[in-house]
N, C-alpha and C. Protein backbone atom coordinates (compact mmCIF):
# COMPACT_ATOMS: atom_id res chain seq x y z
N UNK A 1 82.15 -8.45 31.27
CA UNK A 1 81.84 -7.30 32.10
C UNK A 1 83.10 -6.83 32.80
N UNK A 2 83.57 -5.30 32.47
CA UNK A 2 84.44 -5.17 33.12
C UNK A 2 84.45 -4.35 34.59
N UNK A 3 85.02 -4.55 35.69
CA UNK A 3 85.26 -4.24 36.90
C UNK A 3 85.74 -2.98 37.12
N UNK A 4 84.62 -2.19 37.84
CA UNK A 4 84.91 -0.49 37.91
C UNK A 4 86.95 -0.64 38.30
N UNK A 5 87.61 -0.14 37.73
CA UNK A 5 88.70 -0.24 38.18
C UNK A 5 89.59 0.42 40.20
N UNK A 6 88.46 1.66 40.16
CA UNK A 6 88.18 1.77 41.42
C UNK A 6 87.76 1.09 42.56
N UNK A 7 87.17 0.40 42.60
CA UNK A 7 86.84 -1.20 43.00
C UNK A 7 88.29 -1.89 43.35
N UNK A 8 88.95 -2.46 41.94
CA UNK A 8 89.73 -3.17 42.19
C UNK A 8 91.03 -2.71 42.92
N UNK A 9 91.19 -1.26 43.14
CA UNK A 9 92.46 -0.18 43.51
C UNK A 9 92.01 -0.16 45.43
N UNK A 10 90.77 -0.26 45.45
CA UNK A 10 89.82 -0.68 47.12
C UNK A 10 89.97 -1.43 47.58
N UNK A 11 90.01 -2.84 46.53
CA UNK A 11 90.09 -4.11 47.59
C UNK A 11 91.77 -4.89 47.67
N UNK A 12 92.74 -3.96 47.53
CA UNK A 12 93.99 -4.04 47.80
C UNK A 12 94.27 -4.57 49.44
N UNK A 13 93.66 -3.60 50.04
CA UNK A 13 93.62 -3.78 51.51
C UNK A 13 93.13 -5.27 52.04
N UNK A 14 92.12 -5.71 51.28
CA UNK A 14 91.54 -7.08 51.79
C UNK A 14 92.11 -8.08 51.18
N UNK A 15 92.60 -7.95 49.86
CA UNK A 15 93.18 -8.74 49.61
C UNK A 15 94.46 -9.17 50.70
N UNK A 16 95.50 -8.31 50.56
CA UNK A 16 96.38 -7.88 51.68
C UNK A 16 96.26 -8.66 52.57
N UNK A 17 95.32 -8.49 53.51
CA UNK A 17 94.75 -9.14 55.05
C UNK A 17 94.23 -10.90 54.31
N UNK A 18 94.11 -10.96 53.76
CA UNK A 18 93.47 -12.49 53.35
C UNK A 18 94.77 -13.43 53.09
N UNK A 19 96.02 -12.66 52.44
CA UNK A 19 96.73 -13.30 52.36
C UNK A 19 97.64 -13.42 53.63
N UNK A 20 97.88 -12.30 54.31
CA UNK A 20 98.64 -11.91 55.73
C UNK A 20 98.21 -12.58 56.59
N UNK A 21 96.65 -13.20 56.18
CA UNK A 21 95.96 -14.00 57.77
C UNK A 21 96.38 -15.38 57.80
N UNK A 22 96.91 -16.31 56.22
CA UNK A 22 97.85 -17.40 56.32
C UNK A 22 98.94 -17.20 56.88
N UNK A 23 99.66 -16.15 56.69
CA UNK A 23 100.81 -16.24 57.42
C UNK A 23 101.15 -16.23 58.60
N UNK A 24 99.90 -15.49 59.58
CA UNK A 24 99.41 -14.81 60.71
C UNK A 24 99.65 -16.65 61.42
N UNK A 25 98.72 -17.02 61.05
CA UNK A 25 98.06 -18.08 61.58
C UNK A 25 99.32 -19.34 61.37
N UNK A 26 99.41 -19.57 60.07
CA UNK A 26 100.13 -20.99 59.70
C UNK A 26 102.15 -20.83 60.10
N UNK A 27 102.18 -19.53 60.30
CA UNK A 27 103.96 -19.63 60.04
C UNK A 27 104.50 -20.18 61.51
N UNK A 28 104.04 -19.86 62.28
CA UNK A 28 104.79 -20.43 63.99
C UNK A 28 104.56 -21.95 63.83
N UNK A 29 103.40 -22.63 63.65
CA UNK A 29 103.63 -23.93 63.58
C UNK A 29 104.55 -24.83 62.09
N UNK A 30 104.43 -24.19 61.21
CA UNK A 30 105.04 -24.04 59.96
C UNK A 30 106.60 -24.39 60.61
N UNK A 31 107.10 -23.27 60.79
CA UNK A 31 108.60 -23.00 61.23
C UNK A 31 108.88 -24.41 62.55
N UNK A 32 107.82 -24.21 62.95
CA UNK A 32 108.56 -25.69 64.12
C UNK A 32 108.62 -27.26 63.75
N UNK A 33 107.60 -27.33 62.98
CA UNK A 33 107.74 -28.40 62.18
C UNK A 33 108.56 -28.37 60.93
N UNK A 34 109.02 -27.46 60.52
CA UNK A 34 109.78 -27.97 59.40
C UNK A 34 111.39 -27.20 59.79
N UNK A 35 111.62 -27.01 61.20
CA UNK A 35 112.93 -26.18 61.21
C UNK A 35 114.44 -26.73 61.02
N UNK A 36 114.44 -27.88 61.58
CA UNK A 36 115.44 -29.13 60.71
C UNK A 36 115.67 -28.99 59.76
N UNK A 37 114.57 -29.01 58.76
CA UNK A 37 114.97 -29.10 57.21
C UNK A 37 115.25 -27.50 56.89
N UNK A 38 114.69 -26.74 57.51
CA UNK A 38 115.32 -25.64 56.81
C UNK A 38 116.57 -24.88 57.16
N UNK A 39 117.54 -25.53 57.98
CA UNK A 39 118.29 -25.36 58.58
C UNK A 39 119.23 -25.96 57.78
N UNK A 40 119.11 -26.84 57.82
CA UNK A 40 119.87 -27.89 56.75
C UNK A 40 120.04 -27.55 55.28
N UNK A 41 118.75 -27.22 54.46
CA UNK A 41 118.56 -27.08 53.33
C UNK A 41 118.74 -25.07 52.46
N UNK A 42 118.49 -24.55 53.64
CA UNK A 42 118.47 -22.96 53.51
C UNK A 42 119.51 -22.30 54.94
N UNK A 43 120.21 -22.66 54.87
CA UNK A 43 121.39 -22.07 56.56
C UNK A 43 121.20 -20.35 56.61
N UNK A 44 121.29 -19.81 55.39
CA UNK A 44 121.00 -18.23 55.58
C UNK A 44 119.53 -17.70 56.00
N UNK A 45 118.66 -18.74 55.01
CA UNK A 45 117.31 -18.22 55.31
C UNK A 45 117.42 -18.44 57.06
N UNK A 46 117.47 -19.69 57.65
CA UNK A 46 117.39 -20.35 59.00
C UNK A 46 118.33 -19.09 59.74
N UNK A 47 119.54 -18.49 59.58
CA UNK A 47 119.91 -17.32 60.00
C UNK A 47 118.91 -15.92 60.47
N UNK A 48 118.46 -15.62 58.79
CA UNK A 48 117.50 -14.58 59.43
C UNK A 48 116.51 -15.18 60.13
N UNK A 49 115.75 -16.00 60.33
CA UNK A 49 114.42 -16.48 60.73
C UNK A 49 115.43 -16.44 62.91
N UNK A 50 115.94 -17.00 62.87
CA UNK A 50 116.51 -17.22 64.14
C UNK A 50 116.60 -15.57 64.94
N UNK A 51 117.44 -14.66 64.03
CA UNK A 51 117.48 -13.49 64.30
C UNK A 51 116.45 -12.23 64.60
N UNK A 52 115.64 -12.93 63.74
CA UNK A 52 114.65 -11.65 63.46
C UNK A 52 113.15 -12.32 64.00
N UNK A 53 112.58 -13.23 63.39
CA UNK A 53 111.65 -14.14 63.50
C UNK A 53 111.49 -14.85 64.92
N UNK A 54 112.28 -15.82 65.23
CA UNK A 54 111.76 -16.58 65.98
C UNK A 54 112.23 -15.62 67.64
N UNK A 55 112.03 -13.96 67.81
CA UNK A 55 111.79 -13.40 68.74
C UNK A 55 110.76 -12.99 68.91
N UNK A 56 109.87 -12.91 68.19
CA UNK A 56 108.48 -13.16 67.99
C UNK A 56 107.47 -13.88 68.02
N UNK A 57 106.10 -13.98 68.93
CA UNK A 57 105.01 -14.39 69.11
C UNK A 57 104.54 -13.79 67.83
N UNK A 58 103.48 -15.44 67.60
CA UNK A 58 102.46 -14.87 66.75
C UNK A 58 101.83 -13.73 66.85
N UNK A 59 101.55 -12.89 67.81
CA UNK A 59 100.64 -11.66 68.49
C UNK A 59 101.76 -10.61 67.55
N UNK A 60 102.82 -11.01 68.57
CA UNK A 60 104.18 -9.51 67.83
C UNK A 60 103.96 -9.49 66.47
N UNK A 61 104.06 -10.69 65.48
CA UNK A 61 104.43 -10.87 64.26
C UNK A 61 103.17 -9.87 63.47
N UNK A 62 101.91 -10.16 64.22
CA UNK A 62 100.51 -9.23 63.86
C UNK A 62 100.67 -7.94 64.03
N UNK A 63 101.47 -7.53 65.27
CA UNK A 63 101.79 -6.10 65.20
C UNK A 63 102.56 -5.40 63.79
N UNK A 64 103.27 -6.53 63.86
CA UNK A 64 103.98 -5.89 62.22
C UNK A 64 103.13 -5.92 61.08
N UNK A 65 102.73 -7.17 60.57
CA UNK A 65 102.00 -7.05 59.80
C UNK A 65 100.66 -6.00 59.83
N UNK A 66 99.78 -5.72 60.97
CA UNK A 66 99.32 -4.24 61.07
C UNK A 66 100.24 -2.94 60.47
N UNK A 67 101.23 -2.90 60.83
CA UNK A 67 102.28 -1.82 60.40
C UNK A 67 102.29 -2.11 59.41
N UNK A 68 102.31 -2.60 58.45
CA UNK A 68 102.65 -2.66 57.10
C UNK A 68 100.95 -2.70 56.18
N UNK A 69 99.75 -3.36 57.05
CA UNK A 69 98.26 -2.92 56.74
C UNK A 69 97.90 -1.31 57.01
N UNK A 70 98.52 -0.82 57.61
CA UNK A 70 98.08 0.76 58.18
C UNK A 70 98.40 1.30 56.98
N UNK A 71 100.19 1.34 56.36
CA UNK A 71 100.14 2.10 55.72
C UNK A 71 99.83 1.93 54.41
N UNK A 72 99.75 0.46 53.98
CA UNK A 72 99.21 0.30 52.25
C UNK A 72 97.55 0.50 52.08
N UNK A 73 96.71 0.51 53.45
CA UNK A 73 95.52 0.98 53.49
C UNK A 73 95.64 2.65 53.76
N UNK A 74 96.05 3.56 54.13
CA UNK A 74 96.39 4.55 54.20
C UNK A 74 96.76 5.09 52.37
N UNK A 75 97.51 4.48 51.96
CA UNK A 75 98.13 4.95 50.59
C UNK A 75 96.90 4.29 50.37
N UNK A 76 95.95 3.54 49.68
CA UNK A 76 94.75 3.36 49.27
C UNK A 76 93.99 3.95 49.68
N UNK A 77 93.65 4.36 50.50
CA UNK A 77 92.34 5.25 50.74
C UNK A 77 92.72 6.84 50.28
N UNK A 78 93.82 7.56 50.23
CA UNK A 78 94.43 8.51 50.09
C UNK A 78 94.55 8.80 48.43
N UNK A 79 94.95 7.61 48.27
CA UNK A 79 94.98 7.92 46.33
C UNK A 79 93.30 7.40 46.04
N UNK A 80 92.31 7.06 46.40
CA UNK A 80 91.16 7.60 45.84
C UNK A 80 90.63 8.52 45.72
N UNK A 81 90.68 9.27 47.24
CA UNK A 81 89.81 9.94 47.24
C UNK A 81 90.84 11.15 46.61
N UNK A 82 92.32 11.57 46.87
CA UNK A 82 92.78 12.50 45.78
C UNK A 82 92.71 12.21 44.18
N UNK A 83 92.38 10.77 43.78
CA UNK A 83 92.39 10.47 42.33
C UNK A 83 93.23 10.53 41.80
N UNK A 84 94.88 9.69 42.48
CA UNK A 84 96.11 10.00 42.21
C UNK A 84 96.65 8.81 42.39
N UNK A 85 96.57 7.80 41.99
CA UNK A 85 97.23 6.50 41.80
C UNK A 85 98.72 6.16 42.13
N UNK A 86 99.85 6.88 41.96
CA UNK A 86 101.19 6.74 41.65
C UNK A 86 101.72 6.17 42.45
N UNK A 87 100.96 6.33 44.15
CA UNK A 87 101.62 5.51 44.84
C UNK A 87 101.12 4.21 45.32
N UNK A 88 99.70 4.07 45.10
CA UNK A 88 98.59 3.12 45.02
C UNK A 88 99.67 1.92 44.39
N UNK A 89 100.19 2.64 43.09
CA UNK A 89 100.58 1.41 41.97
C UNK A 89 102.03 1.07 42.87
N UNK A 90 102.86 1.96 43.66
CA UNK A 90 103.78 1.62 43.93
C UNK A 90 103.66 0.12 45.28
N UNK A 91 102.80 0.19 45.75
CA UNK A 91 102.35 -0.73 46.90
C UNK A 91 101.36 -1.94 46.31
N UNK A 92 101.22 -1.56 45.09
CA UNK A 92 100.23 -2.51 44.50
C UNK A 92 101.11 -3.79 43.94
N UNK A 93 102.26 -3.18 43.22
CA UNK A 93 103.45 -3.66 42.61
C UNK A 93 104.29 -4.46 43.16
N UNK A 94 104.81 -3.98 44.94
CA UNK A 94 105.04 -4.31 45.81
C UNK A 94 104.71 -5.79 46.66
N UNK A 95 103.29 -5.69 46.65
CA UNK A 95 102.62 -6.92 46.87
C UNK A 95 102.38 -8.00 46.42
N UNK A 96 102.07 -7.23 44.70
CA UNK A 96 102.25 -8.93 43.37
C UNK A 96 103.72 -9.45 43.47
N UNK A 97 104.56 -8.73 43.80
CA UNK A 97 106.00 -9.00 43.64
C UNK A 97 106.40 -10.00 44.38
N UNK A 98 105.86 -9.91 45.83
CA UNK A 98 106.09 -9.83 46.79
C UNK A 98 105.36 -11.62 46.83
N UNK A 99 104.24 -11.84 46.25
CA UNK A 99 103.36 -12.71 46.20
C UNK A 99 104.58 -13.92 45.09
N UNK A 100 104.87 -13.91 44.11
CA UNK A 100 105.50 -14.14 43.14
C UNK A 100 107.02 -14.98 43.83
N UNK A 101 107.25 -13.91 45.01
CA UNK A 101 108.37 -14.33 45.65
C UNK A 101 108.45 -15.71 46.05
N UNK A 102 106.96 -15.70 47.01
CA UNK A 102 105.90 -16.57 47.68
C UNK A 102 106.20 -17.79 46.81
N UNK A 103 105.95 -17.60 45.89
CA UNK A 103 105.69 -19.06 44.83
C UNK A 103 106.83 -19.45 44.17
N UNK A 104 107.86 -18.66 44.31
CA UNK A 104 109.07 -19.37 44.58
C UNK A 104 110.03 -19.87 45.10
N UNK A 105 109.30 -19.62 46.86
CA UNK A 105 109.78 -19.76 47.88
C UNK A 105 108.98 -21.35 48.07
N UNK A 106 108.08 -21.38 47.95
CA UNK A 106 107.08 -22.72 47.62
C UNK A 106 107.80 -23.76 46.69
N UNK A 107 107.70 -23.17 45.42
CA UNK A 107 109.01 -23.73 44.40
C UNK A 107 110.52 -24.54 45.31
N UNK A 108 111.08 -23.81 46.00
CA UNK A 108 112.46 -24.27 46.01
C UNK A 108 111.99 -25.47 47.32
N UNK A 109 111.01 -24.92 48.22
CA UNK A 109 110.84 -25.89 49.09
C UNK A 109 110.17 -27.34 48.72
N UNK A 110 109.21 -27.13 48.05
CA UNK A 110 108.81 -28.09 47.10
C UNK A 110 107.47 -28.80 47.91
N UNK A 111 106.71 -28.17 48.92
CA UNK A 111 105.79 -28.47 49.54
C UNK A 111 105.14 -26.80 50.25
N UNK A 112 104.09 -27.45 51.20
CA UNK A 112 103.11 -26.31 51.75
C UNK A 112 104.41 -25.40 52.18
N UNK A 113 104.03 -24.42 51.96
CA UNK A 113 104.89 -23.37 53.09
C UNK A 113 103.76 -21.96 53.34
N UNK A 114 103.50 -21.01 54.90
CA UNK A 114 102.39 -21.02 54.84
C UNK A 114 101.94 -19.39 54.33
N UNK A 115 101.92 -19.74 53.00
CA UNK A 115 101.34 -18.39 52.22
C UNK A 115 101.51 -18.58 50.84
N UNK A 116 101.71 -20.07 50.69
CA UNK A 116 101.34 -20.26 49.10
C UNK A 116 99.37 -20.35 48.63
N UNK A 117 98.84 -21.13 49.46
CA UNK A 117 97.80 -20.76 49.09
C UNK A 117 97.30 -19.54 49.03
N UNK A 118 97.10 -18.71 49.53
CA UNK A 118 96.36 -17.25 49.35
C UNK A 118 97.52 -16.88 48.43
N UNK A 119 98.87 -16.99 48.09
CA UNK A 119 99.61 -16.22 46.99
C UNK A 119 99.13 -16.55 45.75
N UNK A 120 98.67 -17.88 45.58
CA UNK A 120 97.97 -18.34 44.64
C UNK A 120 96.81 -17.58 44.18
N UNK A 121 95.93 -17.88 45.29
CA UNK A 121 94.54 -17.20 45.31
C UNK A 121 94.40 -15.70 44.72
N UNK A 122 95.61 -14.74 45.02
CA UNK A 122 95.60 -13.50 44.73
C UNK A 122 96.05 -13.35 43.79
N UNK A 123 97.00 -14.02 43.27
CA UNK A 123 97.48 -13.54 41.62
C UNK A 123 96.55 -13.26 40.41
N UNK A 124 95.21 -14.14 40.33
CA UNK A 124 94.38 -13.17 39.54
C UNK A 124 93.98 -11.93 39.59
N UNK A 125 93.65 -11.73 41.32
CA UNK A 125 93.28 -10.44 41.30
C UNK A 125 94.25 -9.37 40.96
N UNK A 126 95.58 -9.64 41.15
CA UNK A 126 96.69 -8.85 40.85
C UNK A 126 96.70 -8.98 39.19
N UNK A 127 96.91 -9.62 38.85
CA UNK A 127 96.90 -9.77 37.07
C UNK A 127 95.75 -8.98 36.47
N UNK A 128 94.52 -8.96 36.64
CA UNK A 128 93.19 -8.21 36.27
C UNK A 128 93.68 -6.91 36.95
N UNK A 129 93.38 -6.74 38.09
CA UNK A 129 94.11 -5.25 38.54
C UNK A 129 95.22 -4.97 37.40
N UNK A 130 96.04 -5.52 37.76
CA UNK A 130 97.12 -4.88 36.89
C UNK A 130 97.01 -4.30 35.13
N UNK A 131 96.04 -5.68 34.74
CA UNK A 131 95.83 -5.38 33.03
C UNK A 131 94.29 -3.92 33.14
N UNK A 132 93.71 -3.91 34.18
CA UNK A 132 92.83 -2.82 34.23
C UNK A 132 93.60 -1.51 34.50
N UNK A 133 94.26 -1.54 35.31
CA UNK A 133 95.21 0.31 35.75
C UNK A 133 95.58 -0.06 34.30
N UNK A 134 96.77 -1.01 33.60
CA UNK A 134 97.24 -0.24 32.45
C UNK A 134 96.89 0.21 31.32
N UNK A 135 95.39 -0.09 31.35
CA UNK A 135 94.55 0.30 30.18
C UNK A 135 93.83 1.71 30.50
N UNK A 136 94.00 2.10 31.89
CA UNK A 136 92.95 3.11 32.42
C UNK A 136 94.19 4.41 32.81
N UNK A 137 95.48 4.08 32.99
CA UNK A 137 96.32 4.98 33.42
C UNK A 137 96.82 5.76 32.34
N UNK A 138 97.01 6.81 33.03
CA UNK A 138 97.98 8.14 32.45
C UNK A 138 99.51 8.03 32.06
N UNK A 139 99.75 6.53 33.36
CA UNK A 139 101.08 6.33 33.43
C UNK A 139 102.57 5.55 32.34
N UNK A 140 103.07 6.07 31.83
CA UNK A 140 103.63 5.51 30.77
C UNK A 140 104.76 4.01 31.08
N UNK A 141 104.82 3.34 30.58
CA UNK A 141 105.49 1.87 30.84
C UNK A 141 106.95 2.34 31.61
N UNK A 142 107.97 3.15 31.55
CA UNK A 142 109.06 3.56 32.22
C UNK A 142 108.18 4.14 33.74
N UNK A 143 107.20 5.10 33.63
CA UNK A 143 106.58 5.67 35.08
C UNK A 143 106.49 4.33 35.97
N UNK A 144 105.79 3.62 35.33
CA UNK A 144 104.96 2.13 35.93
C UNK A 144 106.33 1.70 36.58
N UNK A 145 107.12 1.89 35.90
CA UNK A 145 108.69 0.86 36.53
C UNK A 145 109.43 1.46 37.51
N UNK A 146 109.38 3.08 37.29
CA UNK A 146 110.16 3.51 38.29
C UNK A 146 108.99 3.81 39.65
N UNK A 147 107.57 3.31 39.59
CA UNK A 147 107.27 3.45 40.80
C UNK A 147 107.15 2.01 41.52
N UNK A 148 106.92 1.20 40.42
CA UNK A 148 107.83 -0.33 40.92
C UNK A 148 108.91 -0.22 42.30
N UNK A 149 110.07 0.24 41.35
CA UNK A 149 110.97 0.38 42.23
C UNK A 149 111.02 0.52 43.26
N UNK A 150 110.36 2.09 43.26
CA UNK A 150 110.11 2.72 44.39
C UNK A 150 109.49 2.12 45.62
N UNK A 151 108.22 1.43 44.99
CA UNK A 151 107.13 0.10 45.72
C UNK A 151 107.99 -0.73 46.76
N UNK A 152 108.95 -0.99 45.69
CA UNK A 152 109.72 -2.18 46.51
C UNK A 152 110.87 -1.89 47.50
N UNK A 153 111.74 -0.84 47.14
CA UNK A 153 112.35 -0.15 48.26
C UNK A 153 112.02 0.30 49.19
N UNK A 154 110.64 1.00 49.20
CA UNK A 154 110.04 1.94 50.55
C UNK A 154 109.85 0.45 51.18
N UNK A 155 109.29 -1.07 50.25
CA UNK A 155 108.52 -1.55 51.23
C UNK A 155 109.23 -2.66 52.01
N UNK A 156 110.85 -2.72 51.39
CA UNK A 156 111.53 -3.25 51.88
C UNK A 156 111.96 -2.47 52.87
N UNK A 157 112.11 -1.32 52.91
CA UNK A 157 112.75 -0.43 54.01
C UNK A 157 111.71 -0.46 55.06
N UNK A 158 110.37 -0.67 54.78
CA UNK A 158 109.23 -0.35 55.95
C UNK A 158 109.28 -1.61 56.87
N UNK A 159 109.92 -2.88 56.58
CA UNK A 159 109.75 -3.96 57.22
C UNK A 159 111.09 -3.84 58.41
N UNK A 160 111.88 -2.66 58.85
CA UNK A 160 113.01 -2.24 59.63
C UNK A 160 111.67 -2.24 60.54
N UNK A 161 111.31 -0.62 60.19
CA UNK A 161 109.92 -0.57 61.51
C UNK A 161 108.74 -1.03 62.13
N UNK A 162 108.64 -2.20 60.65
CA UNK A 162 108.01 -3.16 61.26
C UNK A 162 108.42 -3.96 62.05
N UNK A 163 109.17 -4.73 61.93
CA UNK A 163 109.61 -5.49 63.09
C UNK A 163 110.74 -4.91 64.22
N UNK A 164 110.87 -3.74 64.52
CA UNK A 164 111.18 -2.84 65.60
C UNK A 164 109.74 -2.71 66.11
N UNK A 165 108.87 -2.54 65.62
CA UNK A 165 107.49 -2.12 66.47
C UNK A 165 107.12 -3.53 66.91
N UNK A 166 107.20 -4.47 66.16
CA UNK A 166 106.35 -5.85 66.52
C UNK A 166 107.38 -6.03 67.73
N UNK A 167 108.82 -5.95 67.87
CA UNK A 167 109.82 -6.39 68.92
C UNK A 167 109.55 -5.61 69.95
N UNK A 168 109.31 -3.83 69.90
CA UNK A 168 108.56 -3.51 70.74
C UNK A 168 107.46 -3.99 71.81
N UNK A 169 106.78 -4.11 70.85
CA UNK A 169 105.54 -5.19 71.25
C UNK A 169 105.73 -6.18 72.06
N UNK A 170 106.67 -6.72 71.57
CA UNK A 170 106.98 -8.25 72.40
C UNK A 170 107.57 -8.08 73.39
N UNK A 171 108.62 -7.37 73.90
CA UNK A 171 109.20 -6.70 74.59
C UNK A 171 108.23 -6.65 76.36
N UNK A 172 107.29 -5.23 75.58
CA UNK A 172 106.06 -4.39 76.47
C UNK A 172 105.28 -5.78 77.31
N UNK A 173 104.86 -6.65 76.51
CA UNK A 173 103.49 -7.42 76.47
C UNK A 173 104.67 -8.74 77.60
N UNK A 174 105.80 -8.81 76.99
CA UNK A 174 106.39 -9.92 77.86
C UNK A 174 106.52 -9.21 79.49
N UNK A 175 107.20 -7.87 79.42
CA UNK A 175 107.52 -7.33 80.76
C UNK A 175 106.36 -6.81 81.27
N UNK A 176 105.62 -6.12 80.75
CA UNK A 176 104.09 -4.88 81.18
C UNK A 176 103.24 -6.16 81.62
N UNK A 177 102.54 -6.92 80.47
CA UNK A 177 101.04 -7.48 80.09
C UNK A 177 101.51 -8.67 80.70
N UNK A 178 102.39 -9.86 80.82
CA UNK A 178 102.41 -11.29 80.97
C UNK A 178 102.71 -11.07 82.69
N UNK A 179 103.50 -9.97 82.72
CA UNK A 179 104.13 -10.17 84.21
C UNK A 179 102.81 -9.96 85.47
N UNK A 180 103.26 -10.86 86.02
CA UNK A 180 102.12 -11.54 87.04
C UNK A 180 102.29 -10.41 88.44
């Protein structure tokens, strides 16, 4: 039985959030327990994480990750109801990629790190998604690649304003919201 492909172009968004809610949850205790070794074993990764990361509360880190749920649910709801995929696939692409990374970031560490399970979990749905759009699309194997690209640049570039807004956040909530 095959799966209205519309369906599977819908539940991008939840997928998304299912995997974002391991990270949400597991990465602050993750990072403190294993920050020794990754310091030791990854000095650049332990660079950015120091820089960028560990100015962040779990709360901030959600602000970003919202920023980055707003707009791949935004581009999903937008390419249904226009019936225009191109950028759907570019954020869709983005995410399996992105997931893939996941499991080789798992790979080099060689234990839990916290977003291998749900990266796991989602790769079927990304693989079926994926073998359903290319049987159902207009889009020719070079289109598919150059909106790849595209996927991955906008969504590397979107993680600037993400974590400017989440630092925002942290910022407001430390001086505004905590202050007594």
């Amino acid at each position: 039985m095959q799966v209205d492909t519309r369906l599977l172009i819908a539940l991008l968004p939840a997928v998304f959030m299912l995997h974002d809610f391991e990270e949400i949850i597991m990465f602050r205790p993750w990072l403190d327990k294993n920050r020794t070794e990754i310091a030791q074993r990854f000095p650049r990764l332990d660079r950015l994480l120091r820089r960028y990361h560990d100015k962040l509360s779990t709360s901030a880190f959600a602000v970003g990750v919202l920023h980055e749920f707003t707009i791949l649910s935004a581009i999903t709801y937008v390419s249904l109801h226009a019936n225009s995929y191109r950028w759907w696939f570019a954020v869709f692409m983005a995410f399996a990629l992105h997931l893939l990374v996941h499991v080789a970031q798992w790979v080099a560490f060689g234990r839990y790190v916290p977003f291998i399970i749900t990266s796991i979990a989602a790769l079927p749905y990304c693989c079926y998604t994926f073998l359903q759009f290319s049987a159902s699309t207009v889009m020719t194997w070079i289109q598919m690649t150059q909106w790849t690209i595209i996927g991955v640049v906008l969504t590397v570039l979107s993680f600037g304003s993400a974590f400017a807004l989440a630092s925002a956040f942290e910022r407001w909530k430390t001086r505004t919201y905590l202050r007594q």
